[in-house]
Protein backbone atom coordinates (compact mmCIF):
# COMPACT_ATOMS: atom_id res chain seq x y z
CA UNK A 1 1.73 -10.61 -19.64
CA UNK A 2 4.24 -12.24 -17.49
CA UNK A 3 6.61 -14.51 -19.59
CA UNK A 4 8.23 -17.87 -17.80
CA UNK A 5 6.05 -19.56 -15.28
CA UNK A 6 2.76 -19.20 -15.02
CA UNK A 7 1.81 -16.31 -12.84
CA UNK A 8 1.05 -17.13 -9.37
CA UNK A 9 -0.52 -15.94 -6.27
CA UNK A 10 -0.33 -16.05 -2.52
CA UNK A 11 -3.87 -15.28 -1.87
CA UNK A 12 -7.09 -16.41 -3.51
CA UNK A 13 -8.82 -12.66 -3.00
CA UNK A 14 -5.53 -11.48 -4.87
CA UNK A 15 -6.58 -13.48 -8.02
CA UNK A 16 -9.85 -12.78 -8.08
CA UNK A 17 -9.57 -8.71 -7.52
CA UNK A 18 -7.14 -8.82 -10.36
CA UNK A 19 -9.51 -10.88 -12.64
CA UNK A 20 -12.16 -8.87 -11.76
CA UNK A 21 -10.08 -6.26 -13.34
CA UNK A 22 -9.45 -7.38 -16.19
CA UNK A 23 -12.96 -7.69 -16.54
CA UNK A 24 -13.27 -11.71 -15.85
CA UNK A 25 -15.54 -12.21 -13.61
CA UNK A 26 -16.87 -16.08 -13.81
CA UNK A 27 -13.88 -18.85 -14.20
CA UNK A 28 -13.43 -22.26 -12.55
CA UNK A 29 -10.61 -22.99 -9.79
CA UNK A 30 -8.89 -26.62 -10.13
CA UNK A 31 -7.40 -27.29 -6.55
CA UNK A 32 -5.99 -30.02 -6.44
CA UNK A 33 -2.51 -29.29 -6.57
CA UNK A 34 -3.00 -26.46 -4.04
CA UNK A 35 -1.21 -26.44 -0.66
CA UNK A 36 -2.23 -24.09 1.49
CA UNK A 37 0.46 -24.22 3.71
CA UNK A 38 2.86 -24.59 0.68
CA UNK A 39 5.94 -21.81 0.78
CA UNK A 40 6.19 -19.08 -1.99
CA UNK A 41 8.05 -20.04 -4.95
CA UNK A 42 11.81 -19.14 -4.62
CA UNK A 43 11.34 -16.86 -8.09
CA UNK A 44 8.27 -15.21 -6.39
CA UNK A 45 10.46 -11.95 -5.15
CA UNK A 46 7.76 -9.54 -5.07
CA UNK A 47 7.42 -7.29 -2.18
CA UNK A 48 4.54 -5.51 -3.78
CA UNK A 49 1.95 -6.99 -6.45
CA UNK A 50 2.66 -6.44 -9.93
CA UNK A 51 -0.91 -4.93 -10.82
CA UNK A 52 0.25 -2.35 -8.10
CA UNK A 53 3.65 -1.78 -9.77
CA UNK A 54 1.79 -1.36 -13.34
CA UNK A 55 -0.44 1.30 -11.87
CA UNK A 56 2.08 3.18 -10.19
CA UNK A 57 4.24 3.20 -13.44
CA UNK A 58 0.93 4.27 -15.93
CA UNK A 59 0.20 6.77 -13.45
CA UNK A 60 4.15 8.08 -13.58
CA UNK A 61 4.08 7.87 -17.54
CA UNK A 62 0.85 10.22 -17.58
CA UNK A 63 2.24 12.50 -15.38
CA UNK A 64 5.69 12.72 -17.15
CA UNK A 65 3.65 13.45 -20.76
CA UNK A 66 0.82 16.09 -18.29
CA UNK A 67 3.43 17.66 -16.91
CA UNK A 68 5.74 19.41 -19.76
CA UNK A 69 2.58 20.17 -21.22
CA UNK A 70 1.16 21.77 -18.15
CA UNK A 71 4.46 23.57 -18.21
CA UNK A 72 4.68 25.10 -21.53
CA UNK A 73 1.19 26.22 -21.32
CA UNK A 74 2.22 28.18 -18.49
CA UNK A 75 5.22 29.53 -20.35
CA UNK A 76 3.21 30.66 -22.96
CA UNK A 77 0.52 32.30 -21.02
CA UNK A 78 3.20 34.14 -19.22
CA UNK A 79 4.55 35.24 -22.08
CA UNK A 80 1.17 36.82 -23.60
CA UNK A 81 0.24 40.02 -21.70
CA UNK A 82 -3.53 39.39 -22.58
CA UNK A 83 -3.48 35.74 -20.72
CA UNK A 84 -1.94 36.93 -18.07
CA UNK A 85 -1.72 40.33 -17.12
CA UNK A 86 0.63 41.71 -14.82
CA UNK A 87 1.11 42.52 -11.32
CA UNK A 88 3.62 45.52 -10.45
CA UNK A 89 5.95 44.06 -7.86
CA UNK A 90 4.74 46.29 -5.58
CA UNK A 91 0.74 45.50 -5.56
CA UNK A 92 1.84 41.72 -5.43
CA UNK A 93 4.12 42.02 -2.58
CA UNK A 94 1.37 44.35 -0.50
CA UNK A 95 -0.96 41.69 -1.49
CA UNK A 96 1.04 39.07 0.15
CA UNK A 97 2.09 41.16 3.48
CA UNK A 98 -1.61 41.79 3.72
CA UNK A 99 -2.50 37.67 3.23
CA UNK A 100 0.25 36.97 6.14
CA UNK A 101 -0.70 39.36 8.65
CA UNK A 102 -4.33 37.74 8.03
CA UNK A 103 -3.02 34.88 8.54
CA UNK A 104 -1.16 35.40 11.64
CA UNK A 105 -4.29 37.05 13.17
CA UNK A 106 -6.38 33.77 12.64
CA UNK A 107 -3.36 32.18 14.11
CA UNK A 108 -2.74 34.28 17.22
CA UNK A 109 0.55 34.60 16.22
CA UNK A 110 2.40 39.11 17.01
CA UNK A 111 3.84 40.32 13.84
């Protein structure tokens, strides 16, 4: 929750997605203070809405705790020959000369 002012905002659908949201879905609208022509509040610096900012920094916070763990699984199956077997240098490297010049033929492109 925002401390200070009240929260504002500069569109009507705004509110309402973000009260939908939060799972508030009947509430009563008192307008008559509005001004629709009124200009934004000289505190109101957002470029972006806030709900937006929140979601963007949840979804960073999951991926920073996903992501070491993603990581150290693959350390650990790399590190057990019976996760992960191996693949002499030399099978994987035909493997991938093989992949390109398939590649290149669905491409038109010479070798």
């Amino acid at each position: 929750m925002q401390r200070g002012e009240p929260r504002t905002f500069r569109k009507f659908e705004t509110l309402a997605a973000y009260l939908k949201e939060l799972g508030i879905t009947d509430f009563r609208v008192h307008t008559g203070e509005f001004e629709p022509t009124a200009a934004p509040s000289p505190n109101d610096r957002r470029g972006e809405l806030a709900s937006e900012r929140m979601k963007r920094s949840h979804k960073a916070a999951a991926h920073d705790k996903w992501f070491p763990e993603e990581v150290g699984q693959a350390l650990a199956e790399a590190r057990d020959p019976a996760a992960a077997p191996s693949i002499p240098h030399a099978v994987a490297k035909a493997n991938m000369a093989r992949q390109r010049d398939e590649l290149r033929a669905r491409v038109g492109m010479a070798k």
